[in-house]
C-alpha atoms as a PDB file:
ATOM      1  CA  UNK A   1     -19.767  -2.744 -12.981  1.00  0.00           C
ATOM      2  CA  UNK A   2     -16.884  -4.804 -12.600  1.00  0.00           C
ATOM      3  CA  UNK A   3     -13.754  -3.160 -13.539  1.00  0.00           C
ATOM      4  CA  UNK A   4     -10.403  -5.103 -15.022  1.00  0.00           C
ATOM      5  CA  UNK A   5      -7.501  -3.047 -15.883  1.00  0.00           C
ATOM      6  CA  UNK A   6      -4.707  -4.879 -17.779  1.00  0.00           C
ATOM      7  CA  UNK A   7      -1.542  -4.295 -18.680  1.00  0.00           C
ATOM      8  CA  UNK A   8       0.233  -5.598 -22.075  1.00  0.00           C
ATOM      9  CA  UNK A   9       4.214  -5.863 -21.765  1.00  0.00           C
ATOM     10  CA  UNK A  10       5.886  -3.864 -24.646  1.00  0.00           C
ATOM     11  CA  UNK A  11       7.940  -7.212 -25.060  1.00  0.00           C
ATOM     12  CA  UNK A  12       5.024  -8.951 -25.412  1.00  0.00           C
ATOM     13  CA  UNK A  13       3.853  -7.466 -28.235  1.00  0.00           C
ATOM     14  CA  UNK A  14       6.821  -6.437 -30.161  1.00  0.00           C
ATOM     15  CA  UNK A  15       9.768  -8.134 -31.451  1.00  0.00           C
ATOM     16  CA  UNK A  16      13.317  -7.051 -32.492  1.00  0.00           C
ATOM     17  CA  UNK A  17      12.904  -9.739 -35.699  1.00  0.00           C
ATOM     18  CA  UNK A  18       9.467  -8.583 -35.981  1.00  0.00           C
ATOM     19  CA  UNK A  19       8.052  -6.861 -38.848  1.00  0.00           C
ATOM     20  CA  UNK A  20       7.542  -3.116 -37.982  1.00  0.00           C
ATOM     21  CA  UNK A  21       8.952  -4.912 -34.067  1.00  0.00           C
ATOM     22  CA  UNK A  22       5.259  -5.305 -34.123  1.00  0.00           C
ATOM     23  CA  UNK A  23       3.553  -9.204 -32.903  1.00  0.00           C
ATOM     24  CA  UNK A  24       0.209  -9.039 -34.185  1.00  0.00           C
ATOM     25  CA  UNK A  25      -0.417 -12.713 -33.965  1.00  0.00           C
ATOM     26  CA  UNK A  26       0.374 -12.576 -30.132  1.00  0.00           C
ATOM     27  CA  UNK A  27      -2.011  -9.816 -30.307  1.00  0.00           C
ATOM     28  CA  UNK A  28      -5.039 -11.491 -31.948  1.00  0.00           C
ATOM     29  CA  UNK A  29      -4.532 -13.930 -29.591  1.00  0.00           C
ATOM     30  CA  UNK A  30      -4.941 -12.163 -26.733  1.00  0.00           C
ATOM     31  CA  UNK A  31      -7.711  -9.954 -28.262  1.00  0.00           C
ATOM     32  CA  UNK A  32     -10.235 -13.614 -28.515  1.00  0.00           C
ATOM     33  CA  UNK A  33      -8.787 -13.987 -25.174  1.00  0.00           C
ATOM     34  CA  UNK A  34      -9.994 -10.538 -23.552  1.00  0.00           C
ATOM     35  CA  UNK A  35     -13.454 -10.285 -26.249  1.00  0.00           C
ATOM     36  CA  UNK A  36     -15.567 -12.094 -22.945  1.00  0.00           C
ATOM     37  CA  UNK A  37     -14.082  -9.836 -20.510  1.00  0.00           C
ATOM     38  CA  UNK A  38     -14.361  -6.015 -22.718  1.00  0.00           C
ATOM     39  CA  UNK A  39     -16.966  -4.879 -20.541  1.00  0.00           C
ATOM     40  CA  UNK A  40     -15.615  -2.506 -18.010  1.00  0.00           C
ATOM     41  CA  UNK A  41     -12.277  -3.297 -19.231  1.00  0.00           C
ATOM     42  CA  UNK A  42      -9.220  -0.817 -19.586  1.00  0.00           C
ATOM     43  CA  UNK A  43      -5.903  -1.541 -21.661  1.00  0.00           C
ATOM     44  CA  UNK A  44      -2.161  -0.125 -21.158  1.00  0.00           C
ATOM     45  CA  UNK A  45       0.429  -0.975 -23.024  1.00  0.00           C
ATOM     46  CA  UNK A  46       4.047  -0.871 -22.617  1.00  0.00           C
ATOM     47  CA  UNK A  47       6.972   0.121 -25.428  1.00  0.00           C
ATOM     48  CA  UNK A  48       8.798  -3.050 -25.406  1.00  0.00           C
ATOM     49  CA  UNK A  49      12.033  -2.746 -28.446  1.00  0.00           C
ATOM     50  CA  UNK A  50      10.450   0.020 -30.057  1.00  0.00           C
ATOM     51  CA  UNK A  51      11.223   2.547 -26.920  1.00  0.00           C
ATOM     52  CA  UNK A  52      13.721   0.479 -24.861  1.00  0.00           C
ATOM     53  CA  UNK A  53      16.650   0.640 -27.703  1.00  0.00           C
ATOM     54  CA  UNK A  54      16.309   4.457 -27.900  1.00  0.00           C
ATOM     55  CA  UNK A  55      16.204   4.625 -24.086  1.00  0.00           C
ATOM     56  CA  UNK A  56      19.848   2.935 -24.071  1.00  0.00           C
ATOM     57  CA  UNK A  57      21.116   4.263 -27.069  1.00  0.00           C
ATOM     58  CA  UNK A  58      20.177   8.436 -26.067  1.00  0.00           C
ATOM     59  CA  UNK A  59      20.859   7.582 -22.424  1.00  0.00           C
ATOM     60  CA  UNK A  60      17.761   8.075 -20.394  1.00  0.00           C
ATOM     61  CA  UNK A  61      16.991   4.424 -19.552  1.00  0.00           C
ATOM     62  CA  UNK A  62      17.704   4.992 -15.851  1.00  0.00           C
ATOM     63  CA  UNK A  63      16.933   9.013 -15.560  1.00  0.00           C
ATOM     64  CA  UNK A  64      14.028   8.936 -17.698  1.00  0.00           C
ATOM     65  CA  UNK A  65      15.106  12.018 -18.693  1.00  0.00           C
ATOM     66  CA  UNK A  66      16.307  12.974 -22.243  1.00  0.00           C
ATOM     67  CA  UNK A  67      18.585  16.044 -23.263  1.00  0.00           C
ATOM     68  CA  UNK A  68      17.871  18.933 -25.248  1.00  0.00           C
ATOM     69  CA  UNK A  69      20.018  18.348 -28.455  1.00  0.00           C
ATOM     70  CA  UNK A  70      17.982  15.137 -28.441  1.00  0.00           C
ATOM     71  CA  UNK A  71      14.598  16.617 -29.283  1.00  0.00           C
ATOM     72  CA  UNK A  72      14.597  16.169 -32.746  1.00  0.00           C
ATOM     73  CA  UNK A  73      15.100  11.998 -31.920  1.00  0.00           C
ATOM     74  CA  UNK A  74      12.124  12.385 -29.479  1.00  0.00           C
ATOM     75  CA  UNK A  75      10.023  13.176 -31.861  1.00  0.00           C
ATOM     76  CA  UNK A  76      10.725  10.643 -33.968  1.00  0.00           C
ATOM     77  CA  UNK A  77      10.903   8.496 -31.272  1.00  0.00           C
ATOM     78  CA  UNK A  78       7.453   9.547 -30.162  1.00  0.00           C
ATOM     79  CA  UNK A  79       6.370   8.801 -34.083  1.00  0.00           C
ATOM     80  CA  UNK A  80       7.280   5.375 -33.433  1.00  0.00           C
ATOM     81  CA  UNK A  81       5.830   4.719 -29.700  1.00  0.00           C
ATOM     82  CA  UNK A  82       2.457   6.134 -31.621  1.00  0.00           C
ATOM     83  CA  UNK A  83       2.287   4.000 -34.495  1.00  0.00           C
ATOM     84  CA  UNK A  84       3.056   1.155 -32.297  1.00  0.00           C
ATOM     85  CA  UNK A  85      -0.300   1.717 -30.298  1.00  0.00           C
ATOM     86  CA  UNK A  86      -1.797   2.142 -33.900  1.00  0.00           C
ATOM     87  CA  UNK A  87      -1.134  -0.904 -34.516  1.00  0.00           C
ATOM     88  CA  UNK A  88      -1.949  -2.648 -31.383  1.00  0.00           C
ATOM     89  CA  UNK A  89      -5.063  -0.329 -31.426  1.00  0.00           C
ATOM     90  CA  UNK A  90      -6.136  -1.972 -35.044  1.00  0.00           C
ATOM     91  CA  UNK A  91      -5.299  -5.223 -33.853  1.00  0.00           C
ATOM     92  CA  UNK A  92      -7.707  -4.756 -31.132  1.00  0.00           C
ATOM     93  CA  UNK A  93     -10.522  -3.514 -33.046  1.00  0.00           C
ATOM     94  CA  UNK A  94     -10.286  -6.329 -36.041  1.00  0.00           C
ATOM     95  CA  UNK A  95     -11.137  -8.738 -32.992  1.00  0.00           C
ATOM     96  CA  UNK A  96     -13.778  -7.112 -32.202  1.00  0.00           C
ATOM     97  CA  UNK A  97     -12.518  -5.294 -28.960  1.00  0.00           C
ATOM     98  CA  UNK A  98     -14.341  -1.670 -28.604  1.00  0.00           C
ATOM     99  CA  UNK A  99     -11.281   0.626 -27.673  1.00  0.00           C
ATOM    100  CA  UNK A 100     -11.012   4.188 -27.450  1.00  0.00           C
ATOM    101  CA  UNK A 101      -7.459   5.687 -27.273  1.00  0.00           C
ATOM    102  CA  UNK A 102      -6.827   8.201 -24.719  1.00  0.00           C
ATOM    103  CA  UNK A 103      -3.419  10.772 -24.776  1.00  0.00           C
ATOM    104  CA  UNK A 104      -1.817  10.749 -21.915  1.00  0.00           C
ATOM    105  CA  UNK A 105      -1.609  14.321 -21.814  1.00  0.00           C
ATOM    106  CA  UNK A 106      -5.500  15.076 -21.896  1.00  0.00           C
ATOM    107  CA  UNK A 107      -5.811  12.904 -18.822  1.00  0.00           C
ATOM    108  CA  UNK A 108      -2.477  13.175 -16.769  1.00  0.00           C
ATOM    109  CA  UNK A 109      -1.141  15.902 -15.267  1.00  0.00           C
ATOM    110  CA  UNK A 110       2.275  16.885 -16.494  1.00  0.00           C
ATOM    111  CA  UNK A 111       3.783  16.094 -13.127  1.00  0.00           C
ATOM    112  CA  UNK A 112       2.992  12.470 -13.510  1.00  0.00           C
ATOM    113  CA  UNK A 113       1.543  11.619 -10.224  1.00  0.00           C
ATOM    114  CA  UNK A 114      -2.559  11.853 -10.383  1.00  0.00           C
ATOM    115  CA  UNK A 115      -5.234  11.711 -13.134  1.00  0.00           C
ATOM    116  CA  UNK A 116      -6.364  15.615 -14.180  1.00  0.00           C
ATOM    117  CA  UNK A 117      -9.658  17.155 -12.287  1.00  0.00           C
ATOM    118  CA  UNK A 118     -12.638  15.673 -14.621  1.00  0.00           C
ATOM    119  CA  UNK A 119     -10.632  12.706 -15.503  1.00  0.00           C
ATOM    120  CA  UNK A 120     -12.308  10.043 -14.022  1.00  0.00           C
ATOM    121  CA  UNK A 121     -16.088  11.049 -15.512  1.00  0.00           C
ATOM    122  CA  UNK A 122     -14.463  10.611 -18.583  1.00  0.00           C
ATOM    123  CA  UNK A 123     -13.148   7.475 -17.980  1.00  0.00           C
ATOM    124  CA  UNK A 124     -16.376   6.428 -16.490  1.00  0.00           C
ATOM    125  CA  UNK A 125     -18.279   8.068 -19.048  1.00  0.00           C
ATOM    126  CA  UNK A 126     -16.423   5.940 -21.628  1.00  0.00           C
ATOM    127  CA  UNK A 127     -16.513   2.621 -19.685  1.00  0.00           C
ATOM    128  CA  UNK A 128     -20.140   2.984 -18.896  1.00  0.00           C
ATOM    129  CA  UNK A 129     -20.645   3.029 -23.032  1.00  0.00           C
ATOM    130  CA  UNK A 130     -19.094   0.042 -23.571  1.00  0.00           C
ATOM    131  CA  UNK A 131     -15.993   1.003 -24.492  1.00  0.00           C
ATOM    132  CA  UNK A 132     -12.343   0.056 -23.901  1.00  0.00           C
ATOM    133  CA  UNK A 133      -9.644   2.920 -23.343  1.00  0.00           C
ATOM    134  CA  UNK A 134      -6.076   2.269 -24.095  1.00  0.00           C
ATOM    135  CA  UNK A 135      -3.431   3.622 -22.706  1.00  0.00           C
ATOM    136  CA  UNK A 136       0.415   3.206 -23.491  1.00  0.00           C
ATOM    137  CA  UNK A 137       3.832   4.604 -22.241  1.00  0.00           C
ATOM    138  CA  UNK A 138       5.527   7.945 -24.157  1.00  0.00           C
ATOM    139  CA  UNK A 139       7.673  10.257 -24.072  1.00  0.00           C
ATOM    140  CA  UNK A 140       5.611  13.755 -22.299  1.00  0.00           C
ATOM    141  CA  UNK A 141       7.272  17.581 -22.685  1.00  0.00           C
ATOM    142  CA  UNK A 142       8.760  19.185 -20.124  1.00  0.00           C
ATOM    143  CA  UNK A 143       9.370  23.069 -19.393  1.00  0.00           C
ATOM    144  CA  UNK A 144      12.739  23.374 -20.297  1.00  0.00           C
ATOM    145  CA  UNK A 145      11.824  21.454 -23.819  1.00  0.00           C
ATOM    146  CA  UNK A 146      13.290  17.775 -22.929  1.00  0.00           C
ATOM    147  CA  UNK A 147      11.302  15.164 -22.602  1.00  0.00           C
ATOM    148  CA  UNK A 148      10.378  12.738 -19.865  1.00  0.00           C
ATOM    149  CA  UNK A 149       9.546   8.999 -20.064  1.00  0.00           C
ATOM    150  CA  UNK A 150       6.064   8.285 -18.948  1.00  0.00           C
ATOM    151  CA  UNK A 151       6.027   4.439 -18.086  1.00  0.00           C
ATOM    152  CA  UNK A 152       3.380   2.293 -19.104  1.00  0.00           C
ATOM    153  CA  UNK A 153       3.368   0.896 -15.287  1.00  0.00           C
ATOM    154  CA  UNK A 154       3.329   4.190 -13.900  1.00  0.00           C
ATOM    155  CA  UNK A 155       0.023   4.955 -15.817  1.00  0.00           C
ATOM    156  CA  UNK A 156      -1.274   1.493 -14.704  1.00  0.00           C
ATOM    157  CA  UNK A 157      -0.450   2.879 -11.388  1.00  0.00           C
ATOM    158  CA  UNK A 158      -2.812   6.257 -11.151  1.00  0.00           C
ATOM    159  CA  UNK A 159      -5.442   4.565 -13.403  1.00  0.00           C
ATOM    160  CA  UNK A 160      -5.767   1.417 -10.614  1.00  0.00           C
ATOM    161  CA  UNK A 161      -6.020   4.833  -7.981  1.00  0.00           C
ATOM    162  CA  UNK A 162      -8.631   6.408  -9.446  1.00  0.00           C
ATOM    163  CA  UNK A 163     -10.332   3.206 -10.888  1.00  0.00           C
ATOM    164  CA  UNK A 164     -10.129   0.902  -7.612  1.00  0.00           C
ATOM    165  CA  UNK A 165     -10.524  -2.080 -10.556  1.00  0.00           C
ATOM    166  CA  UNK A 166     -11.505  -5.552  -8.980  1.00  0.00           C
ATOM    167  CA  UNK A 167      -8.194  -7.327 -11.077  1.00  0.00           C
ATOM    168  CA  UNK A 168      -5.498  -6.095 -12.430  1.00  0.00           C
ATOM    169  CA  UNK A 169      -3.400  -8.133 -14.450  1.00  0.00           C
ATOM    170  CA  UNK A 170       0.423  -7.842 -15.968  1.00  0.00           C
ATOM    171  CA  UNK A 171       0.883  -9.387 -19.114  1.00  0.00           C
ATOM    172  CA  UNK A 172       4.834 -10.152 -19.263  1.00  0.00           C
ATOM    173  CA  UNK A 173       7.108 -12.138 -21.059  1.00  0.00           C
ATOM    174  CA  UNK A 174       7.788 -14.327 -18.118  1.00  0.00           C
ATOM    175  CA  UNK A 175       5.738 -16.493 -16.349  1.00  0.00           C
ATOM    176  CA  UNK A 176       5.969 -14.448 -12.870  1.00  0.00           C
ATOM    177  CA  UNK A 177       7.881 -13.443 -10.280  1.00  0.00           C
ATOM    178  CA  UNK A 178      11.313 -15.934  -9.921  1.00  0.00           C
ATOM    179  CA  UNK A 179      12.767 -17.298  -6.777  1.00  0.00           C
ATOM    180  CA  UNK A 180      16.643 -18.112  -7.872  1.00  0.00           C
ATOM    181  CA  UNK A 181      18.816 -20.494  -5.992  1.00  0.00           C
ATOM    182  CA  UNK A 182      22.102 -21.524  -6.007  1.00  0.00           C
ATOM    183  CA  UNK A 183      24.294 -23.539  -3.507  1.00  0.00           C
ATOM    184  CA  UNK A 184      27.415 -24.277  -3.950  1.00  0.00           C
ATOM    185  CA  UNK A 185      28.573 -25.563  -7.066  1.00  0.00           C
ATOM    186  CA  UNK A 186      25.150 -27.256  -7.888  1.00  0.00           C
ATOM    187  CA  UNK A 187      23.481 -25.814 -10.461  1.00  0.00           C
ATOM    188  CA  UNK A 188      21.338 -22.975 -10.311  1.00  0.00           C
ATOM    189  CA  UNK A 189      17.477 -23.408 -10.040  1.00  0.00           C
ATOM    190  CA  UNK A 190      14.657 -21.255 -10.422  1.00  0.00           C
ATOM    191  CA  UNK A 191      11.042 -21.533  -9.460  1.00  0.00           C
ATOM    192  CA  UNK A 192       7.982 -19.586  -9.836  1.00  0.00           C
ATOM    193  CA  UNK A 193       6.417 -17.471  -6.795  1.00  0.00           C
ATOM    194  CA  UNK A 194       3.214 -17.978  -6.088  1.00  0.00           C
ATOM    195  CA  UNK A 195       2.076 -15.393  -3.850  1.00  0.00           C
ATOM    196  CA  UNK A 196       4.922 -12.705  -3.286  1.00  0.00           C
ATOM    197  CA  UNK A 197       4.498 -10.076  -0.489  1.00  0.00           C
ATOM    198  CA  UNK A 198       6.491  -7.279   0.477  1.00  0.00           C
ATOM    199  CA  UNK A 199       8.387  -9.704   3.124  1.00  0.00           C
ATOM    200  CA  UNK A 200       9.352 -12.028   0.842  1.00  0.00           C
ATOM    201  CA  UNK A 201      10.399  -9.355  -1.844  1.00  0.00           C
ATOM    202  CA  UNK A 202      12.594  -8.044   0.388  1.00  0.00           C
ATOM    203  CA  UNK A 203      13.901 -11.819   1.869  1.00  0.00           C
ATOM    204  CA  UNK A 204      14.898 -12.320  -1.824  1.00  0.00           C
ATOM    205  CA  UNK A 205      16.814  -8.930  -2.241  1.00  0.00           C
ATOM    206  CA  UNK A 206      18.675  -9.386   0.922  1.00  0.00           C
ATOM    207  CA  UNK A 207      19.493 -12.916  -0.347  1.00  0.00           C
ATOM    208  CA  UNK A 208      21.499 -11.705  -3.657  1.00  0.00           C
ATOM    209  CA  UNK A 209      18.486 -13.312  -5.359  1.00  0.00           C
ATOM    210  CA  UNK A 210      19.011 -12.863  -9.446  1.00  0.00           C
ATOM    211  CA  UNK A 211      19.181  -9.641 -10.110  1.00  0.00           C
ATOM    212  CA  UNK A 212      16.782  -9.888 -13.159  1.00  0.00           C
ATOM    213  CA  UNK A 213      14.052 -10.997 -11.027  1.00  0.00           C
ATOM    214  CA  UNK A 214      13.974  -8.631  -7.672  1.00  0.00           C
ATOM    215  CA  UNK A 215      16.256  -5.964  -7.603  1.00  0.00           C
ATOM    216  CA  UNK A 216      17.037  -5.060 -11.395  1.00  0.00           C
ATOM    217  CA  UNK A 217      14.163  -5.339 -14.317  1.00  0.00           C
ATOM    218  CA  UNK A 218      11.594  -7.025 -12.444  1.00  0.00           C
ATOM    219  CA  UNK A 219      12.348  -4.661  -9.665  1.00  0.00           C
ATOM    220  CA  UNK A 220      10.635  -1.110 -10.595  1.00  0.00           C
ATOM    221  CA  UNK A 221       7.398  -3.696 -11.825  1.00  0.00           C
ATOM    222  CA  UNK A 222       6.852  -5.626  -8.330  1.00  0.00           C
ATOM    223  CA  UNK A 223       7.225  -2.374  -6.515  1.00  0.00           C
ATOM    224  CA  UNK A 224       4.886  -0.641  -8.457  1.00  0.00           C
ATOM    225  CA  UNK A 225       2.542  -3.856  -8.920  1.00  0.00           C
ATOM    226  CA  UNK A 226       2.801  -3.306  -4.663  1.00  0.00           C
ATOM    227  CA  UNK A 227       0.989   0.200  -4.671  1.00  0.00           C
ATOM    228  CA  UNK A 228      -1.404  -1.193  -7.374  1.00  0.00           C
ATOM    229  CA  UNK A 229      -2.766  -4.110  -5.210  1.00  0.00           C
ATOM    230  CA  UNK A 230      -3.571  -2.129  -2.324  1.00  0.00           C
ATOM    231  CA  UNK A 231      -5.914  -0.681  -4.579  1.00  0.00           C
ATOM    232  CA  UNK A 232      -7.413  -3.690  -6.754  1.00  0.00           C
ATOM    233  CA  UNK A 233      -9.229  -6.830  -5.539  1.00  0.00           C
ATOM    234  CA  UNK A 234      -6.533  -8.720  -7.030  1.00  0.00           C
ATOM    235  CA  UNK A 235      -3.080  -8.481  -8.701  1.00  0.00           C
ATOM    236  CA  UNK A 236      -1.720 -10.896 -10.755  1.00  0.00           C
ATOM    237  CA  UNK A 237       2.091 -11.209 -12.845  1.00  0.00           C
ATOM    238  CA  UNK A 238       1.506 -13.795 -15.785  1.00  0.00           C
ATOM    239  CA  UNK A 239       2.962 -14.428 -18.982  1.00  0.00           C
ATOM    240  CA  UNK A 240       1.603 -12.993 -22.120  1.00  0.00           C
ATOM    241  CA  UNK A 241       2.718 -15.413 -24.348  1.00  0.00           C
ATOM    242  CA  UNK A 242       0.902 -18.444 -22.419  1.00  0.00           C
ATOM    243  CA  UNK A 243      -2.730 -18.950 -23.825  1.00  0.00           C
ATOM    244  CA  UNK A 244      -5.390 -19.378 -20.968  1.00  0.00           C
ATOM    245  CA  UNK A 245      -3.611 -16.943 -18.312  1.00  0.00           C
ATOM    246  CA  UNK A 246      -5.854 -14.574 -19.200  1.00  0.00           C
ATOM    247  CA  UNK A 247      -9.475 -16.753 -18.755  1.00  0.00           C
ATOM    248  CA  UNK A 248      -7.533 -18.810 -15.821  1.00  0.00           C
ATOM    249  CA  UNK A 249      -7.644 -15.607 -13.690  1.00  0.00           C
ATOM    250  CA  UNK A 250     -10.246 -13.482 -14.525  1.00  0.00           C
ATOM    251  CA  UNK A 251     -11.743 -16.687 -14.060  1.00  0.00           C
ATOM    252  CA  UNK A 252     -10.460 -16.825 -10.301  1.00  0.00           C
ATOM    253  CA  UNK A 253      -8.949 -20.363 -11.347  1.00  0.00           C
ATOM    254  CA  UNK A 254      -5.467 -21.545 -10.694  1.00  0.00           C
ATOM    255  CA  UNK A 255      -3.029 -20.793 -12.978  1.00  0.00           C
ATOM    256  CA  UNK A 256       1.006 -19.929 -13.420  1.00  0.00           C
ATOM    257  CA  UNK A 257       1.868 -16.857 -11.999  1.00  0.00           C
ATOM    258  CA  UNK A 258       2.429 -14.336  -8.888  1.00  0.00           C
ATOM    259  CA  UNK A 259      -0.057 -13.016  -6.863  1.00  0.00           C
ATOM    260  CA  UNK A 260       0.766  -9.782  -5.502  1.00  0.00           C
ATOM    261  CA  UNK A 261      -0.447  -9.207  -1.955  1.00  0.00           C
ATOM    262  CA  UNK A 262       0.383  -6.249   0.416  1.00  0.00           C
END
């Protein structure tokens, strides 16, 4: 069976102005656009402004780490990141998308770095029956009672090494990876990467290339998106919001986007 593992941007499907920060039209949409593809398919999705305000606001957006007078907040924090998937969960299902929800706890181990012994049967085992599992980024205990932000690309990470999936796609709010110039006092440009290896990553970081694209939120995405390709047939940055990015490349057609090759 072939196996596509996707991952849905958390600012993709939520909204600040949203109601609930929740964009259930976007995803209906991409539901139809996934309903010819459900077999052997697996779904992550990412917090987008329901976990990212907290993040700032508590002060673990760049530890990933949160404090221990801050527990009560992760919970309720957690509350939210859980509804969220509800949601996107119910979405899925009203489309007619099979998906089983999986805890990252009953499948990860607490160190974040490999699936737990038995995992993969599961997943297989759940796969094999037609069904879709969904996974999404939370907040996971620790020892000492904080908490500790499990990333959405992260878990798209160990599930594409235990998976080896045949395409893997990212779902963002941009249309790729960007290549920004500017010379001079002309204004600046930007244009769309079509096929970005580790070379040219690292051309455009040693460039001062926008630091939105490379080196700052893209950044922790194309690095990880690196590790994933070298164990998918494919890898592929799109935009979530475009109709047809979805069918254009499981479709192996030409569409907007960055190819990630190692």
């Amino acid at each position: 069976m072939s196996l596509k593992l996707v991952k849905v941007g958390g600012s993709v499907i939520s909204r600040e102005s949203s109601t609930d920060k929740y964009e259930s039209g976007v995803v209906k949409r991409i539901a139809r656009e996934l309903q010819p593809y459900k077999q052997g398919l697996v779904l992550v999705h990412g917090t987008g402004y329901v976990g990212k305000p907290p993040a700032i606001a508590y002060g673990y957006y760049q530890s990933g780490l949160t404090s221990r007078k801050d527990a009560l907040a992760m919970l309720g924090i957690k509350q939210e990141l859980r509804l969220l998937n509800h949601r996107f969960c119910e979405t899925m299902l009203e489309q007619g998308i099979p998906i089983m929800p999986f805890g990252i706890s009953h499948l990860f181990t607490p160190e974040m770095d490999r699936v737990e012994e038995g995992g993969k049967t599961e997943l297989t085992r759940v796969i094999s029956n037609g069904f879709v599992p969904v996974f999404y980024g939370d907040l996971i205990l620790c020892d000492d009672g904080c908490f500790k932000v499990f990333s959405s690309d992260i878990i798209t990470l160990l599930l594409s090494q235990v998976l080896q999936p045949e395409k893997v796609l990212f779902l963002s709010d941009v249309a790729g990876v960007f290549n920004t110039k500017k010379q001079h006092d002309e204004p600046e440009t930007q244009s769309i990467i079509n096929e970005l290896t580790p070379e040219i990553a690292a051309s455009l970081e040693q460039s001062g290339n926008d630091q939105r694209d490379v080196s700052g939120g893209m950044s922790a995405k194309i690095g990880c998106a690196f590790e994933i390709s070298s164990n998918a047939g494919s890898c592929f940055i799109g935009s979530g919001n475009t109709p047809g990015i979805i069918d254009g490349f499981m479709q192996g057609q030409e569409v907007v986007g960055t190819y990630i090759r190692t």
